[in-house]
Protein backbone atom coordinates (compact mmCIF):
# COMPACT_ATOMS: atom_id res chain seq x y z
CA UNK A 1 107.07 67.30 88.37
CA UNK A 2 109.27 66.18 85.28
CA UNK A 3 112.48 68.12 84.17
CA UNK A 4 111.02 69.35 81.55
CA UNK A 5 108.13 71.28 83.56
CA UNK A 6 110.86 72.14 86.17
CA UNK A 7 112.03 74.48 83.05
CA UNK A 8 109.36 76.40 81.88
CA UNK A 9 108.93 76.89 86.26
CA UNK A 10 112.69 77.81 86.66
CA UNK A 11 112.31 79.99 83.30
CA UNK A 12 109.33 81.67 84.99
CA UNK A 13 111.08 82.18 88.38
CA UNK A 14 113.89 84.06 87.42
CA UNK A 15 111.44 85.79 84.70
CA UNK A 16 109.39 87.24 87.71
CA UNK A 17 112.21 88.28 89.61
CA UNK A 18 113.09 91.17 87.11
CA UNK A 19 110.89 94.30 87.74
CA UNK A 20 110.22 95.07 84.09
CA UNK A 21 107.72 98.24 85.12
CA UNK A 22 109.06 100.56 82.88
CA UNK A 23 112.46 100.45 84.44
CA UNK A 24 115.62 101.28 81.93
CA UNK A 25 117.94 98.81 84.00
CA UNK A 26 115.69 95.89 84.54
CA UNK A 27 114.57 96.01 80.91
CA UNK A 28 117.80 95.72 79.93
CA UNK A 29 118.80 92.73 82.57
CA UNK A 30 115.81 90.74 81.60
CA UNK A 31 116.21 91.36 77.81
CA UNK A 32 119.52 90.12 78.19
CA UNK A 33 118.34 87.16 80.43
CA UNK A 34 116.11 86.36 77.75
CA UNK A 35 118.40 86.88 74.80
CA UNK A 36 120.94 84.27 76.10
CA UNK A 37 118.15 81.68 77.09
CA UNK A 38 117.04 81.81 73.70
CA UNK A 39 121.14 81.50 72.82
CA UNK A 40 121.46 78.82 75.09
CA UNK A 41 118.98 76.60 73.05
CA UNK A 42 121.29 77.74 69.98
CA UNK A 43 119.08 80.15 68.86
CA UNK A 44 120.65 83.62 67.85
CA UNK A 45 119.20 86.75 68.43
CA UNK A 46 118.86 90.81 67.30
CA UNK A 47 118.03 93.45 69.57
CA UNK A 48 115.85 95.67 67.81
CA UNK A 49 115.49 98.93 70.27
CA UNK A 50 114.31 102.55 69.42
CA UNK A 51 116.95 104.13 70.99
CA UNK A 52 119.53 103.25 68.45
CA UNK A 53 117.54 105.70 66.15
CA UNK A 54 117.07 108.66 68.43
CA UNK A 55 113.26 107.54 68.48
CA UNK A 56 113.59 106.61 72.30
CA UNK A 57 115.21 108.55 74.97
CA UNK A 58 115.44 105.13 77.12
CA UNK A 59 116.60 101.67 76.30
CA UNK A 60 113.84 99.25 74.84
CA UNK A 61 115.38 96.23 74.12
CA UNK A 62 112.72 94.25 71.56
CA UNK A 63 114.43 90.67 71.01
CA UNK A 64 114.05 88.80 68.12
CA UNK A 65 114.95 85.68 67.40
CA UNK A 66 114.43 83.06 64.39
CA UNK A 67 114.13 79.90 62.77
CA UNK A 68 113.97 79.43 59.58
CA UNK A 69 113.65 75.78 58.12
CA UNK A 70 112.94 77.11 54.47
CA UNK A 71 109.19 76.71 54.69
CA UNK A 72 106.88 78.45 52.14
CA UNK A 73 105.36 80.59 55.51
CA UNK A 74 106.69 82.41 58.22
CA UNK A 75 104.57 82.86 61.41
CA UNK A 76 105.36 85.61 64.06
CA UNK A 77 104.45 84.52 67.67
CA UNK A 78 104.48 87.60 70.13
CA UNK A 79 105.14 87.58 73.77
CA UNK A 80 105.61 91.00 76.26
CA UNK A 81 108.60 91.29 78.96
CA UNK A 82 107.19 94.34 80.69
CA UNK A 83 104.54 94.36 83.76
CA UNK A 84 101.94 96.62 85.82
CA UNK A 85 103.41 97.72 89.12
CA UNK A 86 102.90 95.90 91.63
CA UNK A 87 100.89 97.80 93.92
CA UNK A 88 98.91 96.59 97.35
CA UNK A 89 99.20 93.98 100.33
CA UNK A 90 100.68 90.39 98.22
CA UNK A 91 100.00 87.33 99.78
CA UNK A 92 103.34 86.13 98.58
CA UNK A 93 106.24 89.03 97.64
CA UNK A 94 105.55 90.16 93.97
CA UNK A 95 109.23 89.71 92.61
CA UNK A 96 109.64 86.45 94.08
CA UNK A 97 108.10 83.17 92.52
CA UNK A 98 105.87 81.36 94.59
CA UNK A 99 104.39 78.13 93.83
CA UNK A 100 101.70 76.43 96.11
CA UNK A 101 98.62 74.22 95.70
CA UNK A 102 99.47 74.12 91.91
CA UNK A 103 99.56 78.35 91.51
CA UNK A 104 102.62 79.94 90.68
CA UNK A 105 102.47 83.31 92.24
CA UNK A 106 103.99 86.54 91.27
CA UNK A 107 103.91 90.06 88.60
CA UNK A 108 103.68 88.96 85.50
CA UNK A 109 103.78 85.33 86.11
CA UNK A 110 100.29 85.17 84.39
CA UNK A 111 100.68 88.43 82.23
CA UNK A 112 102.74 88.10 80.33
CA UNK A 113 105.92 85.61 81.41
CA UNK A 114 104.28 82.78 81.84
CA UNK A 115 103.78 82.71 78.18
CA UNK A 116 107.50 83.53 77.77
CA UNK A 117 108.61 80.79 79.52
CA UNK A 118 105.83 78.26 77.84
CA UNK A 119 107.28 79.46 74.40
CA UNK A 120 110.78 79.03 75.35
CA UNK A 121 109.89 75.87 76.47
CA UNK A 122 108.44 74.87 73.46
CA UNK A 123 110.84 75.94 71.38
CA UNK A 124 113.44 73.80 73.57
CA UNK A 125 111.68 70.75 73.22
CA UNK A 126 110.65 70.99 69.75
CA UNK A 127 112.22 68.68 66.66
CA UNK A 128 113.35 71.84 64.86
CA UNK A 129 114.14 69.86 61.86
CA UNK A 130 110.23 69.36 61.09
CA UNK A 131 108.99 72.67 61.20
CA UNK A 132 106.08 73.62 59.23
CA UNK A 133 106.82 77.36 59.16
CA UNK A 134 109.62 79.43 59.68
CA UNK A 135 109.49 80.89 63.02
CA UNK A 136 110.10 84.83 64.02
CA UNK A 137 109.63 84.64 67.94
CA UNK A 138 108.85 88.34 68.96
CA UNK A 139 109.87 89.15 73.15
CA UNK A 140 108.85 92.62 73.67
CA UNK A 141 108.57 95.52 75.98
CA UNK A 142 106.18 98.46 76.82
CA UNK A 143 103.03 96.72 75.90
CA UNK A 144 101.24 97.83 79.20
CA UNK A 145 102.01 100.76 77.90
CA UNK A 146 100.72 101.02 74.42
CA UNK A 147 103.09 99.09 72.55
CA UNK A 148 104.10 101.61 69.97
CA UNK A 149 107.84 101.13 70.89
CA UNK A 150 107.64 97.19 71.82
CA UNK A 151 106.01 95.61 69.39
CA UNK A 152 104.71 98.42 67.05
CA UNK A 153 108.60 99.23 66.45
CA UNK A 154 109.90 95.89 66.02
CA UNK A 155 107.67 95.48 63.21
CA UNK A 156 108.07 98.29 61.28
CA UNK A 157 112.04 97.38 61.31
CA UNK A 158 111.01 93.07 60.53
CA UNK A 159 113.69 92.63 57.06
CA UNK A 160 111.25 89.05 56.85
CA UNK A 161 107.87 89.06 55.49
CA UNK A 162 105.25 87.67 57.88
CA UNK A 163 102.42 85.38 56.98
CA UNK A 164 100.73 84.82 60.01
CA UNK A 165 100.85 85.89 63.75
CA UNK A 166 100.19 84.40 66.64
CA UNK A 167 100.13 86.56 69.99
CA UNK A 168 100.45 85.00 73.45
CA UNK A 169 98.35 86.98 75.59
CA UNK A 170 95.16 86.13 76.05
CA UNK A 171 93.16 83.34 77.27
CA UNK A 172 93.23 79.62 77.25
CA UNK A 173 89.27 79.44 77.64
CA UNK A 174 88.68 80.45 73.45
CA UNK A 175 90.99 81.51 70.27
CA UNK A 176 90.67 84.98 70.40
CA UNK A 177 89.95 86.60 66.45
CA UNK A 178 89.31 89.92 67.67
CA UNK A 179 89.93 93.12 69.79
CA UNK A 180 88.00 95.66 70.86
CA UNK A 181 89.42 99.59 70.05
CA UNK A 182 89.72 102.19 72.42
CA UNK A 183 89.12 106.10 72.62
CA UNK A 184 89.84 107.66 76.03
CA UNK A 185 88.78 110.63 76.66
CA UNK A 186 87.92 113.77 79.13
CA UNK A 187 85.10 115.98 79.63
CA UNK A 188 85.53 119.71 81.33
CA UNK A 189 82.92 121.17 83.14
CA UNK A 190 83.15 124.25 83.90
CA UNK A 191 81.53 126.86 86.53
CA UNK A 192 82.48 129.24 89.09
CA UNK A 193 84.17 128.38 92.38
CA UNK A 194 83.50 129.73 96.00
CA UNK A 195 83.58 129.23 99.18
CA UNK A 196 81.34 126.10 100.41
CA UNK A 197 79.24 128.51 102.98
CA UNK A 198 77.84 130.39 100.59
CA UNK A 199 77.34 127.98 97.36
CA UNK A 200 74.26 130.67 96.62
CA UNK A 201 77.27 132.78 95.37
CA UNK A 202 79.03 129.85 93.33
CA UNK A 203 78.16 127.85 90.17
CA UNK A 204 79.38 124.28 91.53
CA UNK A 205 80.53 121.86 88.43
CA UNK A 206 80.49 119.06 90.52
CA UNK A 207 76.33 119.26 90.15
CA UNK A 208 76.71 119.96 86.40
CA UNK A 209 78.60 117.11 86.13
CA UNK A 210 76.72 114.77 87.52
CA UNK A 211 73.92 115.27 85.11
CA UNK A 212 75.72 114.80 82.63
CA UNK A 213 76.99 111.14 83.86
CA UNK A 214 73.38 110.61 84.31
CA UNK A 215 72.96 111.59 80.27
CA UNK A 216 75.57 109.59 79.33
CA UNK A 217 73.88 106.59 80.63
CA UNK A 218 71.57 106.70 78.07
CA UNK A 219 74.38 107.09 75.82
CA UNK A 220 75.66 103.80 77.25
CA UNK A 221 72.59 102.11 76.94
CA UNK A 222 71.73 103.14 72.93
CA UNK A 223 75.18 102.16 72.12
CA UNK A 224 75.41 98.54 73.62
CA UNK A 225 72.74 97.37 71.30
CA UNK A 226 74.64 97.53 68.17
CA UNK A 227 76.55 94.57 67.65
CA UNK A 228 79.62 92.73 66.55
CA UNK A 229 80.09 89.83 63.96
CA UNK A 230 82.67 88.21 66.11
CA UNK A 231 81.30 86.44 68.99
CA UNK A 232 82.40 88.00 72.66
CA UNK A 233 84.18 85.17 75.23
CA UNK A 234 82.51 83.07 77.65
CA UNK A 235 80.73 84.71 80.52
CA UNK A 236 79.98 88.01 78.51
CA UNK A 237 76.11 89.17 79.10
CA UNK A 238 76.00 89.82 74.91
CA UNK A 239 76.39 86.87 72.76
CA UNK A 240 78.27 89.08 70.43
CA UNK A 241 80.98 91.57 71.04
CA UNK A 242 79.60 95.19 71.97
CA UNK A 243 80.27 98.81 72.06
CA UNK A 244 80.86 99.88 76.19
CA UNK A 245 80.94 103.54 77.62
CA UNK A 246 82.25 104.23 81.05
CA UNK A 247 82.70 107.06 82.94
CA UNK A 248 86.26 105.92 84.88
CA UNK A 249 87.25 109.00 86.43
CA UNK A 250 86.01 112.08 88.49
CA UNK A 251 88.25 114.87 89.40
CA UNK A 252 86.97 118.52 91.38
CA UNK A 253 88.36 118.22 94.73
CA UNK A 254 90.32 120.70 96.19
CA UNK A 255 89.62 121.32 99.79
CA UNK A 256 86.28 120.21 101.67
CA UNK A 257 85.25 124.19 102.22
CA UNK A 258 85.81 124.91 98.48
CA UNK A 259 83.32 124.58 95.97
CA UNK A 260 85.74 124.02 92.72
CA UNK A 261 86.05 125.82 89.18
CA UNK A 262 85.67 122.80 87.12
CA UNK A 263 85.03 119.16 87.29
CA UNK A 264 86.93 117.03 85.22
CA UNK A 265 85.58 113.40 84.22
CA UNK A 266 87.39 110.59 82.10
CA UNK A 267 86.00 108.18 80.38
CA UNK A 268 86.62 104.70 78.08
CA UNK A 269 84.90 103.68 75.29
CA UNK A 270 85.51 100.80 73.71
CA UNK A 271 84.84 99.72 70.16
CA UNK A 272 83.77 96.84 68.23
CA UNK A 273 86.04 95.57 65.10
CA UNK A 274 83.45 97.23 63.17
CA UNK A 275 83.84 100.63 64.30
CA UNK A 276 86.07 103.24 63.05
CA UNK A 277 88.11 105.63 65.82
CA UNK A 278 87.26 108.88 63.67
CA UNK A 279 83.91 108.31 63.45
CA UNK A 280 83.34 107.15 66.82
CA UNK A 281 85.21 110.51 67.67
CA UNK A 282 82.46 112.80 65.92
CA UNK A 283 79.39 110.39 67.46
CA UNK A 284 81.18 111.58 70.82
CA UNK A 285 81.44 115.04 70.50
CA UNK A 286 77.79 115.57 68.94
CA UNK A 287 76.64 113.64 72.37
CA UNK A 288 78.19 115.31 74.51
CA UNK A 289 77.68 118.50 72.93
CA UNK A 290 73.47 117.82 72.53
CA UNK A 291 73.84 116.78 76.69
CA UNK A 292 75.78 120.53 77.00
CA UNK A 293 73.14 121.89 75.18
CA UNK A 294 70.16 120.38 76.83
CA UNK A 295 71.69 121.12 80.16
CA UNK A 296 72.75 124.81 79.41
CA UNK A 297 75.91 124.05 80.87
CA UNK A 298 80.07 124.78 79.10
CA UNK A 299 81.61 121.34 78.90
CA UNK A 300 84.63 120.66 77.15
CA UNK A 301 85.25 117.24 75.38
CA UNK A 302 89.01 116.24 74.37
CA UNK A 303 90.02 112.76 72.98
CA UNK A 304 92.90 111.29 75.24
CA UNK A 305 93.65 108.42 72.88
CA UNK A 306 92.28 106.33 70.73
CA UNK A 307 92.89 103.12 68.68
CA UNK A 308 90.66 100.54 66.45
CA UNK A 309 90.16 97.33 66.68
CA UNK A 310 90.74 94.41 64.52
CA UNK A 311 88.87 91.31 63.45
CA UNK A 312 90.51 88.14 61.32
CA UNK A 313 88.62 85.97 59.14
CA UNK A 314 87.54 82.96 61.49
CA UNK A 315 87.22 81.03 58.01
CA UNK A 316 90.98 80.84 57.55
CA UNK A 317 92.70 77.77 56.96
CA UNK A 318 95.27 79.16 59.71
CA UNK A 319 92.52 80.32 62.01
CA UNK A 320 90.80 76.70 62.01
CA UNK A 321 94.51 74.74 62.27
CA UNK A 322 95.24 76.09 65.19
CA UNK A 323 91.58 76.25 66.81
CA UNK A 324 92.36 72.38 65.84
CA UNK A 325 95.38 72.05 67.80
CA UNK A 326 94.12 73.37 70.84
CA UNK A 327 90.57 70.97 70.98
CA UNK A 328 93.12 68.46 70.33
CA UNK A 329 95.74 69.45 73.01
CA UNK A 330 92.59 69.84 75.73
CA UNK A 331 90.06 67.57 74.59
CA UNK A 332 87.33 70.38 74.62
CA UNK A 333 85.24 71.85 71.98
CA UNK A 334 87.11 75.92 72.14
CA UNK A 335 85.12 78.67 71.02
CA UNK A 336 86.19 81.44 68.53
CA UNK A 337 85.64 84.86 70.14
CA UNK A 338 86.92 88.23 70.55
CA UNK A 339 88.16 90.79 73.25
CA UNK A 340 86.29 93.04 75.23
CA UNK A 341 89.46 94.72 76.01
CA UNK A 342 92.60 95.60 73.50
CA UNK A 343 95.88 94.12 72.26
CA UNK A 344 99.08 94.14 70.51
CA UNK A 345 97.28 92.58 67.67
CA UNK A 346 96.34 95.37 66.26
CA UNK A 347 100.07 96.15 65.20
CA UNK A 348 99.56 92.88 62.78
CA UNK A 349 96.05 93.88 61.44
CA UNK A 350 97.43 97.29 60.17
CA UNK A 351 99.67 94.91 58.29
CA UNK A 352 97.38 92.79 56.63
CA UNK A 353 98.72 90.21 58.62
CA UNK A 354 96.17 87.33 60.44
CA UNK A 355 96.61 87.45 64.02
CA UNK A 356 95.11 85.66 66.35
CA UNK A 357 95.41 84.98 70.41
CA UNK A 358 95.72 82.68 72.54
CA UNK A 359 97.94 82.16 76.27
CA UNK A 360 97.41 81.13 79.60
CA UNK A 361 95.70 83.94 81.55
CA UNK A 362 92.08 83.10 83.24
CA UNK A 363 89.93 85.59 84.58
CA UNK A 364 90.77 84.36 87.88
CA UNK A 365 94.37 84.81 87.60
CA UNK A 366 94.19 88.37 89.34
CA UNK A 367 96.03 90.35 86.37
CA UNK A 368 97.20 93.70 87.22
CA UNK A 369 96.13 93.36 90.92
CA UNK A 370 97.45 91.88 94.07
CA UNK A 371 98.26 88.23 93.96
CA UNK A 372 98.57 87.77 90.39
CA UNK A 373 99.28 83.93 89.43
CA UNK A 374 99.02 81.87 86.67
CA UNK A 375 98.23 78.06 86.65
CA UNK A 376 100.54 75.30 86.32
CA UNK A 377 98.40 73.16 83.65
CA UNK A 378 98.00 76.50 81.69
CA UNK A 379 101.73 76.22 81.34
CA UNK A 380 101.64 73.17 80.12
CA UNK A 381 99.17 73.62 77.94
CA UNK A 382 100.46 77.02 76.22
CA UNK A 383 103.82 74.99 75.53
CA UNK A 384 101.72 71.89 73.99
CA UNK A 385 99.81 73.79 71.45
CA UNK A 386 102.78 75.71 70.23
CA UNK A 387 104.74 72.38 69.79
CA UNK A 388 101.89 70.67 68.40
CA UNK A 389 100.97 73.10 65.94
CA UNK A 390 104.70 74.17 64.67
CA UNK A 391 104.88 70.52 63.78
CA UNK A 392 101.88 70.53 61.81
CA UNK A 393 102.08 67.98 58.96
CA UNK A 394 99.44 69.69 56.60
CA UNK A 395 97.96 73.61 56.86
């Protein structure tokens, strides 16, 4: 392994060894690890953090840092500090970097600090001097969260105007143009509790319920066939991108010998670029209200949160340059696709802004399970097409 891969790998180590769940104190530690990295490559940085304006009760350090070569366009290029818990039985201890049979191992090492390290990395090794944008590099927190005060934040308080965007958190497999939106949601059924020896004298939910799951289905079903302009990423059963429904979550229990009051059930739809949130909303509640009709039974339907999704122009000179870079970088024709699931990119398309995705996690990569890893070629590779296409002689 050269010195230059043993620092992206070092980077990475430390990196993982910060757990950046939603933690006040190792936010702050890794921020600052981060901050005088990026100071060590004689970069300077801002802390940008919600706090400061009363908008935060905790610390959320959002680093920024910049380089601007007086080019006529600025890119932003977005990675995320904060992780999933790390729940389960590891293989290898979660906070601890493990490397074996060409895997690094650890929380986050795939999702999302392997792309921190890769764009560090980059950034390191890069001629700065022959820069074809101005660079805003964008390390934030609470995306697992939402990402209202990580990345949604730091925008809003950006004094530069941005051009382009380019997030790091997605796959290496395609050049992502797209997310799906999300509404989550809940649905109370109601009926009468008892005692579960004589259910004659109860009016058990639980039964309700499940009709209406089975309803739903149909819902389901009648939804997936509409479809999305963008095209959906490899292994996908739809050649395009498509609304899902799915019922996540069923909650009644109380004791084994009770029948229960109500029967709560949560579910997640997800939206194509196409689809607006609001309307999406009202399509809900008229389903679920026809299924309470049908079924003559009180249910209860309350929107959880919801979100749209975005789509950029795959036609864009940007889009194609750095589609470009990365065919050139792997030697493989790379598709242009969208999510099925969500992303901080949405916080650039409510700007007008062209975003697209790209970064080094595989579905094999076990994100937000046990054993998460990320691959030491993908590494490489992140770091390569962000040097390569910062150096861009033409756009």
């Amino acid at each position: 392994m050269s010195s230059k891969e043993n620092y992206e790998l070092k980077l990475l180590s430390k990196l993982v060894e910060f757990d950046t769940n939603s933690i006040e104190k190792n936010y702050v530690e890794c921020s600052k690890f981060i901050a005088k990295e990026l100071e060590r490559i004689d970069l300077e940085t801002e802390v940008i953090d919600p706090r400061e304006k009363g908008e935060s009760k905790v610390t959320i350090p959002n680093i920024v840092s910049r380089i601007n070569v007086g080019a006529e366009k600025t890119v932003a290029i977005a990675v995320h500090y904060d992780v999933v818990p790390a729940e389960g039985k590891w293989k290898y201890p979660p906070f601890k970097l493990t490397v074996e049979n060409g895997k690094a191992y650890g929380r986050g090492a795939s999702d999302d600090k392997g792309s921190i390290a890769a764009l560090i990395a980059a950034i390191k090794e890069i001629n700065l001097k022959k820069l074809k944008y101005n660079v805003v590099m964008l390390v934030t927190a609470e995306e697992e969260v939402g990402g209202k005060l990580g990345l949604g934040y730091t925008l809003k308080n950006l004094k530069e105007k941005i051009d382009y965007a380019i997030i790091l958190d997605a796959s290496p497999l395609f050049v992502s143009v797209g997310a799906s939106g999300i509404i989550w949601g809940k649905i109370l059924v109601k009926g009468r509790g008892g005692h579960a020896g004589y259910p004659f004298k109860a009016d058990n939910p639980i039964m309700k319920a499940s009709k209406i799951i089975l309803k739903l289905e149909k819902y389901r079903e009648k939804i997936a066939k509409k479809k999305s302009k963008i095209k959906a990423p490899p292994g996908t059963p739809s050649r395009n991108l498509y609304p899902r429904f799915t019922v996540t979550m069923v909650k009644a229990w109380e004791k084994e010998n009770v029948i229960p009051s109500t029967c709560e059930l949560r579910f997640d739809r997800r939206l194509i670029p196409e689809e607006r949130k609001e309307e999406v909303v009202k399509e809900l509640e008229q389903e679920i209200n026809k299924i309470g009709n049908e079924l003559n039974v009180e249910a209860e339907f309350t929107v959880l949160s919801k979100g749209n999704g975005y789509a950029t122009d795959p036609n864009l000179s940007f889009v194609k340059e750095f589609k470009g870079v990365v065919e050139k970088v792997t030697g493989e024709k790379i598709p242009l696709c969208g999510e099925l699931g969500g992303n901080d990119g949405h916080f650039f398309a409510k700007r007008k802004i062209p975003v697209i995705c790209f970064g080094n996690i595989r579905p094999s990569n076990n994100i937000h399970t046990v054993n998460e890893h990320v691959n030491l070629s993908d590494l490489k590779l992140v770091k390569n097409v962000i040097i390569n296409f910062l150096q861009l002689k033409t756009l």
